[in-house]
PDB file of N, CA and C in Angstrom:
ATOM      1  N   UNK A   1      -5.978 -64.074 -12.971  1.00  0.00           N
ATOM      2  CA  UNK A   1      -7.325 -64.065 -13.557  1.00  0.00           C
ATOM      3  C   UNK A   1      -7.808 -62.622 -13.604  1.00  0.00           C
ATOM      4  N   UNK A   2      -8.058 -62.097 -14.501  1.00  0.00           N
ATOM      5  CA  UNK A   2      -8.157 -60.490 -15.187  1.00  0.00           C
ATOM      6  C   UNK A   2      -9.605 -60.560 -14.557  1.00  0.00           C
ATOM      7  N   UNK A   3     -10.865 -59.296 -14.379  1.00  0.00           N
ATOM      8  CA  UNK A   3     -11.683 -59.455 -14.065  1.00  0.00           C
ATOM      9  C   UNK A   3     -13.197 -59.811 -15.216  1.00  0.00           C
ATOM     10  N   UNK A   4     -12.488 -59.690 -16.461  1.00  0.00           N
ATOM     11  CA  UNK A   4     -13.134 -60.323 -17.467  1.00  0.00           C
ATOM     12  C   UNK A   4     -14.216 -61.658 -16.717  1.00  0.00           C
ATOM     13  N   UNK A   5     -12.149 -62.477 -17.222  1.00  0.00           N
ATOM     14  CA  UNK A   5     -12.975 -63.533 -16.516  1.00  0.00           C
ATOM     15  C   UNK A   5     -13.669 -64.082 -15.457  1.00  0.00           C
ATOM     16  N   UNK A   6     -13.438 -63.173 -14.274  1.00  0.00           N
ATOM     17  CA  UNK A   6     -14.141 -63.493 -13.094  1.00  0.00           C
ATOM     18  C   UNK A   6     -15.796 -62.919 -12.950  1.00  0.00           C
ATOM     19  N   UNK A   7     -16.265 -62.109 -14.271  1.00  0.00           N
ATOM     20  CA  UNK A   7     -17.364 -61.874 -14.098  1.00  0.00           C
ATOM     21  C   UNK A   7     -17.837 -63.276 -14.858  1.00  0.00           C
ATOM     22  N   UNK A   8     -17.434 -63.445 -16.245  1.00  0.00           N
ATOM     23  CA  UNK A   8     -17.592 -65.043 -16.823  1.00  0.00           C
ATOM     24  C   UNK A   8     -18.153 -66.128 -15.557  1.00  0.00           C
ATOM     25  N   UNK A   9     -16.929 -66.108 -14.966  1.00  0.00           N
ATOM     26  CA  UNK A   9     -17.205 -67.567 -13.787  1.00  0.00           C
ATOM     27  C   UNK A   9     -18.135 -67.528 -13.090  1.00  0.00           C
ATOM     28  N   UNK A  10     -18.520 -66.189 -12.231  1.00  0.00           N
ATOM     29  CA  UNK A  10     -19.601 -65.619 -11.419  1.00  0.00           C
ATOM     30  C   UNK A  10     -20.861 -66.124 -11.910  1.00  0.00           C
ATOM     31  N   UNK A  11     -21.022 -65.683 -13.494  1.00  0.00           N
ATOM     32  CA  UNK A  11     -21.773 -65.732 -14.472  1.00  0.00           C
ATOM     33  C   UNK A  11     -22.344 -66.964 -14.340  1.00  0.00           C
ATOM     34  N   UNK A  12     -21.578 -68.532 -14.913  1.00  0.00           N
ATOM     35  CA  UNK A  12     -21.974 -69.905 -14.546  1.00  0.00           C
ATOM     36  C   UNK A  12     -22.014 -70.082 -13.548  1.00  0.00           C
ATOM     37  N   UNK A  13     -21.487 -69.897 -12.592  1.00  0.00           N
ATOM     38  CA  UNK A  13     -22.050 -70.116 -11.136  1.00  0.00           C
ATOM     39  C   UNK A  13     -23.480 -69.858 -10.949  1.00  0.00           C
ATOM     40  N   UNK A  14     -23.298 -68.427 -10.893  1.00  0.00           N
ATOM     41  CA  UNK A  14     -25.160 -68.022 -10.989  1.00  0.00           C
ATOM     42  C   UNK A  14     -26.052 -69.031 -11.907  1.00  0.00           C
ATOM     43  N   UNK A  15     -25.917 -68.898 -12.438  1.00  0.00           N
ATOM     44  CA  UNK A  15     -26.204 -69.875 -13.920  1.00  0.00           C
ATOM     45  C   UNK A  15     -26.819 -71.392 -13.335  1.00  0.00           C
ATOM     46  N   UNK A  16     -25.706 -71.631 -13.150  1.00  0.00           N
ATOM     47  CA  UNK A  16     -25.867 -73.156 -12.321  1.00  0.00           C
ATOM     48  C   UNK A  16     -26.501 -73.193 -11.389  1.00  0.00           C
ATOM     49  N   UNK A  17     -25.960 -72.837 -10.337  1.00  0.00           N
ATOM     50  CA  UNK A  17     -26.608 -72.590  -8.783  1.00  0.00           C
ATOM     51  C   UNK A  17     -28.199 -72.495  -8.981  1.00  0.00           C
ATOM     52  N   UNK A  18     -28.462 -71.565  -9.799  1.00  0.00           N
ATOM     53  CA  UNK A  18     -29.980 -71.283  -9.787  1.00  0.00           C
ATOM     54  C   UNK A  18     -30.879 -72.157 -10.680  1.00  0.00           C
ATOM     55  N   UNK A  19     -29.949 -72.803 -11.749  1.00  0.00           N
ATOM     56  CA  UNK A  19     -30.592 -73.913 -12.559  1.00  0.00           C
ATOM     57  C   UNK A  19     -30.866 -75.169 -11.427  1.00  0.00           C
ATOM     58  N   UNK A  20     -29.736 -75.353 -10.445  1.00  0.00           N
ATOM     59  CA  UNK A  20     -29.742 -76.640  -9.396  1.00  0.00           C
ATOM     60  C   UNK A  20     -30.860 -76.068  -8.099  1.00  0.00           C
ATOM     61  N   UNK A  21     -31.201 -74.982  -8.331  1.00  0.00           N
ATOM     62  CA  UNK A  21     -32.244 -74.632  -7.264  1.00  0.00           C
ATOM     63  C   UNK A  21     -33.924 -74.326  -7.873  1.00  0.00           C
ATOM     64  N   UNK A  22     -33.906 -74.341  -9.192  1.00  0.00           N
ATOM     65  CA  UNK A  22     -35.429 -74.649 -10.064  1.00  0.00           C
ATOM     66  C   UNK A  22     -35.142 -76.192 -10.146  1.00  0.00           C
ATOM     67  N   UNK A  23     -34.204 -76.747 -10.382  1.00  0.00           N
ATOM     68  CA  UNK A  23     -34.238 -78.179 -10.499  1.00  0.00           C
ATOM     69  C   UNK A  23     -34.808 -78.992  -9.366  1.00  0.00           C
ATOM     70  N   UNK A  24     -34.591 -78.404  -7.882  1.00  0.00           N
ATOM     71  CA  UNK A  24     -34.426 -79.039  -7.043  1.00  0.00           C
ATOM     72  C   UNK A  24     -36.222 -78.684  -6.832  1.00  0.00           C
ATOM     73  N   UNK A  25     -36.826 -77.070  -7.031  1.00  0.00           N
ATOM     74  CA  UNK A  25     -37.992 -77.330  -6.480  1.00  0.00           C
ATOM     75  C   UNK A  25     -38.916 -77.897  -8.001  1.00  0.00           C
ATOM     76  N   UNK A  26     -38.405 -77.987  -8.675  1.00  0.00           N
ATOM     77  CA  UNK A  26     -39.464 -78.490  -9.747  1.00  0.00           C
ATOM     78  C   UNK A  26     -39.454 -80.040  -9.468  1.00  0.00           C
ATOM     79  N   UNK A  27     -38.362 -81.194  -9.154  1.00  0.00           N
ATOM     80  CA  UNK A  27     -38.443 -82.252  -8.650  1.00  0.00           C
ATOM     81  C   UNK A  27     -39.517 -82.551  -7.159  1.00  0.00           C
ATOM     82  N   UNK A  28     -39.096 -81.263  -6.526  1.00  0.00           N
ATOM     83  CA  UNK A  28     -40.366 -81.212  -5.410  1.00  0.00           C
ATOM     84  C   UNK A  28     -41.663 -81.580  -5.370  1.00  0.00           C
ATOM     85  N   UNK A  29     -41.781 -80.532  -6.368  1.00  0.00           N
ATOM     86  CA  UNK A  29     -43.508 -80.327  -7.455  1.00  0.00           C
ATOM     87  C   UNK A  29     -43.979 -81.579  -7.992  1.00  0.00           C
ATOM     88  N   UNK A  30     -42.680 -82.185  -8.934  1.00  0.00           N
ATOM     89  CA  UNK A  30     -43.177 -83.535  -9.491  1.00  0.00           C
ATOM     90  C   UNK A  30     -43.430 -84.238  -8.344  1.00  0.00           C
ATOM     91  N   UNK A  31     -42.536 -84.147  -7.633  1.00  0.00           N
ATOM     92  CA  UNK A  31     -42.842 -85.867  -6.462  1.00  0.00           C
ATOM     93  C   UNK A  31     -44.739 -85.699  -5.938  1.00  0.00           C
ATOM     94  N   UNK A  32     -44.436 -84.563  -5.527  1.00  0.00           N
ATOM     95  CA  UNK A  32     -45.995 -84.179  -4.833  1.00  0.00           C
ATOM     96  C   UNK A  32     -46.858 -84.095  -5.935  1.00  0.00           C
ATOM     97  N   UNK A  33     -47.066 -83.980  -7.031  1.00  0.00           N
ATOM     98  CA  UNK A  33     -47.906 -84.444  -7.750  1.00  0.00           C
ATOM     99  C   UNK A  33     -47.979 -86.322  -8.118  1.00  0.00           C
ATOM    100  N   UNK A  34     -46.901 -86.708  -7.823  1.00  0.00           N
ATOM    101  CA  UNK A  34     -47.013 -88.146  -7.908  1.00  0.00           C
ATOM    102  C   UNK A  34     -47.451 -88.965  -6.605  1.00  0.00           C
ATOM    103  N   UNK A  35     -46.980 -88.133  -5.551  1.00  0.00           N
ATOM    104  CA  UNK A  35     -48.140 -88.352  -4.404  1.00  0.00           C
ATOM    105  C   UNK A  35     -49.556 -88.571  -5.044  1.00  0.00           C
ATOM    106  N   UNK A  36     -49.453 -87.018  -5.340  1.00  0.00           N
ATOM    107  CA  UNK A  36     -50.880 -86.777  -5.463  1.00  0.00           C
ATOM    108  C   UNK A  36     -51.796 -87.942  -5.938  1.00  0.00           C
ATOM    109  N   UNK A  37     -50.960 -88.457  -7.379  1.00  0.00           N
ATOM    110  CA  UNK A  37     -51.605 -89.517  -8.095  1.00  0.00           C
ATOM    111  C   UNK A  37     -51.275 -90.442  -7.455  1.00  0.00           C
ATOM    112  N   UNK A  38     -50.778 -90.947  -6.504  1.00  0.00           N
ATOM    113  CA  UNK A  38     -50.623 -92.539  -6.049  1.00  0.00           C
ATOM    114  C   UNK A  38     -51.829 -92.566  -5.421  1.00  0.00           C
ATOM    115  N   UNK A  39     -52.313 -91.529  -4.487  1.00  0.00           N
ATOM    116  CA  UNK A  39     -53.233 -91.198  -3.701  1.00  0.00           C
ATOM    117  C   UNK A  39     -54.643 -91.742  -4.379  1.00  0.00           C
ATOM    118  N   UNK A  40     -54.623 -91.054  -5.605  1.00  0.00           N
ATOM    119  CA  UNK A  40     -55.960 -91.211  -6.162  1.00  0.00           C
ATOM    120  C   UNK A  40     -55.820 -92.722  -6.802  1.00  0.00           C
ATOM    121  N   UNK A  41     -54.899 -93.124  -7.317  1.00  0.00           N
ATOM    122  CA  UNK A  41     -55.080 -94.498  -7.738  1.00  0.00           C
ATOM    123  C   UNK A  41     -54.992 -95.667  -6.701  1.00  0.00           C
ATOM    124  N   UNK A  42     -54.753 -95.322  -5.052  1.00  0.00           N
ATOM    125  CA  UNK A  42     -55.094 -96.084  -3.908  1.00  0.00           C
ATOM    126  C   UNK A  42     -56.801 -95.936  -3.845  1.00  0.00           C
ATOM    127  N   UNK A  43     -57.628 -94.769  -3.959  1.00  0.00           N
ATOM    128  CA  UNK A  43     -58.690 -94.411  -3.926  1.00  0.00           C
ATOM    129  C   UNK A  43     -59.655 -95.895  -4.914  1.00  0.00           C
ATOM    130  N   UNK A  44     -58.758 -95.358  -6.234  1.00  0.00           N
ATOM    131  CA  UNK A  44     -59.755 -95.834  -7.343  1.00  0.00           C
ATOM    132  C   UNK A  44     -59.941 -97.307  -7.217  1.00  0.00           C
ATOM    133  N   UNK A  45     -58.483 -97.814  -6.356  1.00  0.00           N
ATOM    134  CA  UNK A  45     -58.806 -99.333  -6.644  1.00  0.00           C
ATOM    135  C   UNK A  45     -59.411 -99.757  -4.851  1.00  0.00           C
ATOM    136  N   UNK A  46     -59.332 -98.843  -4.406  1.00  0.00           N
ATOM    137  CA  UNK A  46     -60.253 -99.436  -2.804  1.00  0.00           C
ATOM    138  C   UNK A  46     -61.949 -99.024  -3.635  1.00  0.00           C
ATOM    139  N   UNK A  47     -62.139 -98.063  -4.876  1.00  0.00           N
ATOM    140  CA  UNK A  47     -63.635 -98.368  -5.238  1.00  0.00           C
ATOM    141  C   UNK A  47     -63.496 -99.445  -5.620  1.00  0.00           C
ATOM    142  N   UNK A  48     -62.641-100.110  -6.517  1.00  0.00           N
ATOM    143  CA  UNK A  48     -62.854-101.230  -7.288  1.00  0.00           C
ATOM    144  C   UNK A  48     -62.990-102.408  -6.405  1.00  0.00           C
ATOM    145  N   UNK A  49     -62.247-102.235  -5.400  1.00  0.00           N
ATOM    146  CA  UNK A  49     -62.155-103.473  -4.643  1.00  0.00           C
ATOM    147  C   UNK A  49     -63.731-103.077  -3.667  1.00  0.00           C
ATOM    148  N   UNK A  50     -64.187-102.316  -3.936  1.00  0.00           N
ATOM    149  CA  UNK A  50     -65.966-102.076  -2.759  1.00  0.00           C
ATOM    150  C   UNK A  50     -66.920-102.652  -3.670  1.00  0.00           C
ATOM    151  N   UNK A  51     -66.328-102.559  -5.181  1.00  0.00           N
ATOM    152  CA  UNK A  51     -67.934-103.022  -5.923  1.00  0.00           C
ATOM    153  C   UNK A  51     -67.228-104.301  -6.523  1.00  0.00           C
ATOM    154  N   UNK A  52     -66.019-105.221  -6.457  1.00  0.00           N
ATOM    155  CA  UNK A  52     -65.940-105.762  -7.096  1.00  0.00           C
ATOM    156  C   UNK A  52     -66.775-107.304  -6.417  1.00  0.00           C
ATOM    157  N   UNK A  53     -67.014-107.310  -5.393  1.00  0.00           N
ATOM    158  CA  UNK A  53     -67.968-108.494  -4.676  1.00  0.00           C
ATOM    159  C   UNK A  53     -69.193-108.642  -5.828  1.00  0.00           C
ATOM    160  N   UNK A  54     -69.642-107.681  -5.829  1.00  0.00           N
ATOM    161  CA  UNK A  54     -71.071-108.075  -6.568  1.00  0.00           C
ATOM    162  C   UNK A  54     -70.485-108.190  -8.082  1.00  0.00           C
ATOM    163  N   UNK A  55     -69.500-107.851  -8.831  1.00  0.00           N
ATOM    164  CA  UNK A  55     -69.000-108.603  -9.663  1.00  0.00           C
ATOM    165  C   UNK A  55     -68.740-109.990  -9.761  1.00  0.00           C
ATOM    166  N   UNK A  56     -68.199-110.077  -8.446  1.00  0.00           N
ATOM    167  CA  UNK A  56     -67.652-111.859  -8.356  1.00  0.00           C
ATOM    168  C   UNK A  56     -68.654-113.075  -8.302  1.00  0.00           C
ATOM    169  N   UNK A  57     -69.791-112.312  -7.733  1.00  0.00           N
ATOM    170  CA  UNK A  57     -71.106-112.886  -7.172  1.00  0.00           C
ATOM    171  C   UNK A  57     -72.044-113.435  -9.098  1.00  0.00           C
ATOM    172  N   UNK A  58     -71.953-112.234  -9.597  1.00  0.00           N
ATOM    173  CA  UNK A  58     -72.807-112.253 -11.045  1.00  0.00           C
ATOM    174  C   UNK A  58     -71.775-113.010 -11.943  1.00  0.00           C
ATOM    175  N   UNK A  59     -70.623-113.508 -11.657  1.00  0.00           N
ATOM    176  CA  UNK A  59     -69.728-114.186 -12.670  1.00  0.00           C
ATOM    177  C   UNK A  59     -69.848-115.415 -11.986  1.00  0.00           C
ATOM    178  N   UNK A  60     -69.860-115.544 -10.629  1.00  0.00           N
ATOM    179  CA  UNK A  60     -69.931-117.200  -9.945  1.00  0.00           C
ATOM    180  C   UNK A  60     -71.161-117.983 -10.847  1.00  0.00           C
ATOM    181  N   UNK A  61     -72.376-116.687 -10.932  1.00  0.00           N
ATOM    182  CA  UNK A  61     -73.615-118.018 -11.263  1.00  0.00           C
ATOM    183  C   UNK A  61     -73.609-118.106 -12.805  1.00  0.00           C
TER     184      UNK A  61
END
């Protein structure tokens, strides 16, 4: 293997390696933003479920 090609290979390696290491923290990022949103849509429906009594109450009569 001439050193041509061993700068080539180096080349995708780097290449890769660092594509599989933005990959890995951008999957990070997503998850914790999907935290984030599970979070708020546990929020939204414990409001829904605080006001939905006096809903149930004005549909009973």
């Amino acid at each position: 293997m001439n050193t041509i090609e061993f700068t080539y290979v180096t080349k995708i390696v780097h290449i890769v390696g660092g594509t599989l290491v933005h990959l890995k923290s951008l999957v990070a990022w997503i998850l914790r933003f999907k935290q984030i949103d599970d979070i708020e849509i546990i929020n939204s429906n414990r409001t829904a479920n605080a006001a939905s009594p006096a809903l149930e109450i004005s549909s009973g009569s």
